[in-house]
C-alpha atoms as a PDB file:
ATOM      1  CA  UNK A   1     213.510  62.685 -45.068  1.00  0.00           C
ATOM      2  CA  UNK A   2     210.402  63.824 -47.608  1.00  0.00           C
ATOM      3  CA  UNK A   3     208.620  61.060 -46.240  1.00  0.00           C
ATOM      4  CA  UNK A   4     209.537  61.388 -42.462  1.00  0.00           C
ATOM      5  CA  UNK A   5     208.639  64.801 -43.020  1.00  0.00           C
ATOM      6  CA  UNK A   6     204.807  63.652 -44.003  1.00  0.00           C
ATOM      7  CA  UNK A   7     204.385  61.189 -41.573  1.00  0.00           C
ATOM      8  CA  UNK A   8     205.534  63.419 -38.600  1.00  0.00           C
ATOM      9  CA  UNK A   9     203.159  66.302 -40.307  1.00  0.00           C
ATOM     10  CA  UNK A  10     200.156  63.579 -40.613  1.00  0.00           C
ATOM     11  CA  UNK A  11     200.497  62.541 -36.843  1.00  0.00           C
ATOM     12  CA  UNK A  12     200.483  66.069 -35.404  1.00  0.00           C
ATOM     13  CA  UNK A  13     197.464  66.843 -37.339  1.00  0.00           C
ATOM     14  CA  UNK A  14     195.749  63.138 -36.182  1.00  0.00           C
ATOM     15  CA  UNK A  15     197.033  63.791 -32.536  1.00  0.00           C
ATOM     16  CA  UNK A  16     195.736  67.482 -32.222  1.00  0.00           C
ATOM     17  CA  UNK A  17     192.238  66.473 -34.068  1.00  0.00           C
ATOM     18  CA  UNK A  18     192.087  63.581 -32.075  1.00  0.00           C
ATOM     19  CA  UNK A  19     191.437  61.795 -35.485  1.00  0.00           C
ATOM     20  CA  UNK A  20     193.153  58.085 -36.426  1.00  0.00           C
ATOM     21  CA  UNK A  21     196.365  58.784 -38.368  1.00  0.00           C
ATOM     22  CA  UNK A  22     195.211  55.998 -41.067  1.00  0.00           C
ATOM     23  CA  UNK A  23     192.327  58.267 -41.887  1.00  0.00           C
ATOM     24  CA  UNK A  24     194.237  60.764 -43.221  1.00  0.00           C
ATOM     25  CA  UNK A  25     195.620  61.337 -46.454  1.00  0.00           C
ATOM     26  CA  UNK A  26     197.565  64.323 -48.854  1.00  0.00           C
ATOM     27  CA  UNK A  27     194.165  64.557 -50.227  1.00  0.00           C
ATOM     28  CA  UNK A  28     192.292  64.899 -46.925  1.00  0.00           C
ATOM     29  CA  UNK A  29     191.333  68.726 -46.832  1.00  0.00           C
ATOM     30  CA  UNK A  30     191.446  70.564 -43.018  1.00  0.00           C
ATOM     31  CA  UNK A  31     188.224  71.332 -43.354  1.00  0.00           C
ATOM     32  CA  UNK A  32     186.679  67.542 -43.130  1.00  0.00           C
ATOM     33  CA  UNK A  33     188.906  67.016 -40.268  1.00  0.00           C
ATOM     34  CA  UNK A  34     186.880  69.722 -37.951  1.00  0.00           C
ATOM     35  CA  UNK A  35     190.130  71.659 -37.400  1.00  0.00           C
ATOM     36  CA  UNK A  36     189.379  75.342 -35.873  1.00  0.00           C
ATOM     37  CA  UNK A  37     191.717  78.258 -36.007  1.00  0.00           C
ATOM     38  CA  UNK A  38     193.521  77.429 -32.686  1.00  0.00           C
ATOM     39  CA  UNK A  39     193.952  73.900 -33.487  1.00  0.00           C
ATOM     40  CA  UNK A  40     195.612  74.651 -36.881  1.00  0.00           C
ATOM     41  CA  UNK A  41     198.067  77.477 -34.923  1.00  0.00           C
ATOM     42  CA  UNK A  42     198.827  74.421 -32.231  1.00  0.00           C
ATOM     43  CA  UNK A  43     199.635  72.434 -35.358  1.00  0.00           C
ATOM     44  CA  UNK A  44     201.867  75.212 -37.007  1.00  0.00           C
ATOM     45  CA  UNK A  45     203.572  75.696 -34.002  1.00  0.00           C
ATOM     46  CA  UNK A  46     204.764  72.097 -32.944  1.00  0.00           C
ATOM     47  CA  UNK A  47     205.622  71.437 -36.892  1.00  0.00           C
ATOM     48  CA  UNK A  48     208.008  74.724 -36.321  1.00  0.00           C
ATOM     49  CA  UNK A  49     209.408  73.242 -33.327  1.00  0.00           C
ATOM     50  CA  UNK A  50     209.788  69.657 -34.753  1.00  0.00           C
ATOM     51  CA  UNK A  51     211.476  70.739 -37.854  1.00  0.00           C
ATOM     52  CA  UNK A  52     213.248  73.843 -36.524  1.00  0.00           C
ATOM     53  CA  UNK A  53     211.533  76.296 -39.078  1.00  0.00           C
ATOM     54  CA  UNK A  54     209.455  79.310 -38.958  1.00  0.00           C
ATOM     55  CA  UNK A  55     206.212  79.264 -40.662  1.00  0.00           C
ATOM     56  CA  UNK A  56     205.050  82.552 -41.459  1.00  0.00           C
ATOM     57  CA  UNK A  57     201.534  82.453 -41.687  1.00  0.00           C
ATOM     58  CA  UNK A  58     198.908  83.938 -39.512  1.00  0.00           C
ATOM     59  CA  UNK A  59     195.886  82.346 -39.046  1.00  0.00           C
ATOM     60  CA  UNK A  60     193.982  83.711 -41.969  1.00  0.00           C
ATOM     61  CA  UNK A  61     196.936  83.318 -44.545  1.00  0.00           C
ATOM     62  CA  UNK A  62     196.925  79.660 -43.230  1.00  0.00           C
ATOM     63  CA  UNK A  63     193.457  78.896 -43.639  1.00  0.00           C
ATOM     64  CA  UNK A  64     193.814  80.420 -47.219  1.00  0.00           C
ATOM     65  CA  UNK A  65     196.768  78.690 -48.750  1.00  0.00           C
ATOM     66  CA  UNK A  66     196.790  75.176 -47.043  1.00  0.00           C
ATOM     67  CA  UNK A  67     193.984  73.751 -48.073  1.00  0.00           C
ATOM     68  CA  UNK A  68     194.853  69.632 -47.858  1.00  0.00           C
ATOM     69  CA  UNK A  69     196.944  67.790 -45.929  1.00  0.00           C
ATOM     70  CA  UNK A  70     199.424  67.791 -48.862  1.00  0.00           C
ATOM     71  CA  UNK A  71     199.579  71.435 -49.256  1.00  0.00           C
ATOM     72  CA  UNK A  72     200.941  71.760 -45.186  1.00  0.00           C
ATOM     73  CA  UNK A  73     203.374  68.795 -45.657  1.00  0.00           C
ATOM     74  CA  UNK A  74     204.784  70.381 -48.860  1.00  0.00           C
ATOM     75  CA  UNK A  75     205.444  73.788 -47.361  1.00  0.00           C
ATOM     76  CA  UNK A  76     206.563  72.060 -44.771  1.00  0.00           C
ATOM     77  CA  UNK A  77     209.012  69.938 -47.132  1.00  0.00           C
ATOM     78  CA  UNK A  78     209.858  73.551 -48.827  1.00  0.00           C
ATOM     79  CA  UNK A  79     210.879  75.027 -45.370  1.00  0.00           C
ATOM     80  CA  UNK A  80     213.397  72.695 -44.310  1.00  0.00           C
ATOM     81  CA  UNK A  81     215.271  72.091 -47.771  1.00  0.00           C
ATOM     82  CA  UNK A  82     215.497  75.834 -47.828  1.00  0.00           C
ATOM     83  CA  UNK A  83     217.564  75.352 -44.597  1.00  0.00           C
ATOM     84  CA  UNK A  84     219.719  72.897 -46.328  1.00  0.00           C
END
């Protein structure tokens, strides 16, 4: 599941950036990827849906604590074993 959980959080990100999914890495920060503050809240919001969890960030929290690509899957990751 770990790693479904990555490459589901990797395509949303590629699909709402419009960026190539093999571009994208743990290590790839939101900030190269020309993400805005709506983008990242569309992204939040269909990870909730796909993983049945409740993120609860606002934008500026967000912006402030996810840095990379890794740091969304792993709270991500954190979220749903905590529903386990």
């Amino acid at each position: 599941m770990p790693n479904e959980i990555e490459a589901s959080t990797i395509a949303l990100i590629a699909s709402a950036g419009e960026i190539e999914a093999g571009q994208i890495t743990r290590d790839t920060e939101l900030s190269e990827l020309e993400i805005d503050s709506l983008v990242l809240t569309e992204i939040v919001m269909d990870i909730e849906d796909q993983h049945n969890i409740e993120i609860d960030l606002n934008t500026a929290e967000a912006w402030e604590s996810l840095k990379t690509v890794g740091d969304m899957v792993d709270m991500v990751k954190k979220l749903v074993a905590a529903q386990n």
